[in-house]
C-alpha atoms as a PDB file:
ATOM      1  CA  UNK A   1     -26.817   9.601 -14.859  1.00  0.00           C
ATOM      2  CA  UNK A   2     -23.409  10.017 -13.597  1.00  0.00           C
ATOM      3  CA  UNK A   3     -20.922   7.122 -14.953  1.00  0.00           C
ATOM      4  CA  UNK A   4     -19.992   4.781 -11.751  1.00  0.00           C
ATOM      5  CA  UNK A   5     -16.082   3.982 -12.217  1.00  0.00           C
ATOM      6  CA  UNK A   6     -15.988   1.337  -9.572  1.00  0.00           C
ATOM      7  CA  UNK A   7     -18.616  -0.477 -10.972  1.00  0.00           C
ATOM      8  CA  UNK A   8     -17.317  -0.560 -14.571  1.00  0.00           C
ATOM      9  CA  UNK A   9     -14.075  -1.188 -13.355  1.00  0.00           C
ATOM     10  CA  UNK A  10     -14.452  -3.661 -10.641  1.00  0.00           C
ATOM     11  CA  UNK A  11     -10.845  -5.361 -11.879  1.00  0.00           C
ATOM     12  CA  UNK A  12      -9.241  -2.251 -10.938  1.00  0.00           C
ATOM     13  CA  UNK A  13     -11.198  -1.076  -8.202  1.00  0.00           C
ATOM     14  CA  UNK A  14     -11.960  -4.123  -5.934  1.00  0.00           C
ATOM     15  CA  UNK A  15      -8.799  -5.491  -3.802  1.00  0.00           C
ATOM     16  CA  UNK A  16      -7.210  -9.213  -4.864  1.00  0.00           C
ATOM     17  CA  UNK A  17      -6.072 -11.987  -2.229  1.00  0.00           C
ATOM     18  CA  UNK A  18      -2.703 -11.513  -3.613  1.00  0.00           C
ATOM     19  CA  UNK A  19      -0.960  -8.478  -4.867  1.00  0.00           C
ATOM     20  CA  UNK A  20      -0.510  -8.100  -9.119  1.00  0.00           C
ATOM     21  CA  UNK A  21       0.584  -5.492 -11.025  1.00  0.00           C
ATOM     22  CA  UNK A  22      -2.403  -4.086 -13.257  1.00  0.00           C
ATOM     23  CA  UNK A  23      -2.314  -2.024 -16.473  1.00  0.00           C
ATOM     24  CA  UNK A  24      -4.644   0.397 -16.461  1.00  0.00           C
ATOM     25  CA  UNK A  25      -6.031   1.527 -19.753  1.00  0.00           C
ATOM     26  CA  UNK A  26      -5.545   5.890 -20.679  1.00  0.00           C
ATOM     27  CA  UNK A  27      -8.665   6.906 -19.485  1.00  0.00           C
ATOM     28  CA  UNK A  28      -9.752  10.781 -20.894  1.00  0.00           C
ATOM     29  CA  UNK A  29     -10.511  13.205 -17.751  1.00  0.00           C
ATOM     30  CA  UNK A  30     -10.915  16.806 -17.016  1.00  0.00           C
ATOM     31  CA  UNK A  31      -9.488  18.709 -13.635  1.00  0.00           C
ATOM     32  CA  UNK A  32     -10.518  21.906 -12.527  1.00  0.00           C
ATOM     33  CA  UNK A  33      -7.976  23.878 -10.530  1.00  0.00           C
ATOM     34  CA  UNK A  34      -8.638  26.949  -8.280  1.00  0.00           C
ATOM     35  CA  UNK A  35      -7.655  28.874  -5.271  1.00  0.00           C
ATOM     36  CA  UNK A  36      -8.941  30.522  -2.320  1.00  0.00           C
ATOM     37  CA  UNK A  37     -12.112  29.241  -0.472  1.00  0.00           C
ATOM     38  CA  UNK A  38     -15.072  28.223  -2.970  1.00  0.00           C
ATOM     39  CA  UNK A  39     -17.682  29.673   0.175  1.00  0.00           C
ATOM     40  CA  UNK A  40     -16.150  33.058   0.178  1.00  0.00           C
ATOM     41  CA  UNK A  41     -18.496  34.527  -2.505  1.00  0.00           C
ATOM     42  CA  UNK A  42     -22.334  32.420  -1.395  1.00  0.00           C
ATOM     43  CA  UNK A  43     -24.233  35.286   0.606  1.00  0.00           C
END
């Protein structure tokens, strides 16, 4: 089961009446980086 950010984080995620600043705890993530089109080698 894939983890659902904006419902674990609804305090971050979900807009306010009235504009706060927030401090948003360091969250650990991985990006993947890559060029070219991903379709070019499916046959």
């Amino acid at each position: 089961m894939a983890f659902d950010f904006k419902k674990e984080y609804k305090e971050y995620y979900m807009p306010k009446a009235k504009p706060e600043i927030v401090t948003i705890p360091k969250i650990n993530y991985i990006a993947v980086r890559g060029m070219g089109d991903p379709n070019e080698w499916v046959k």
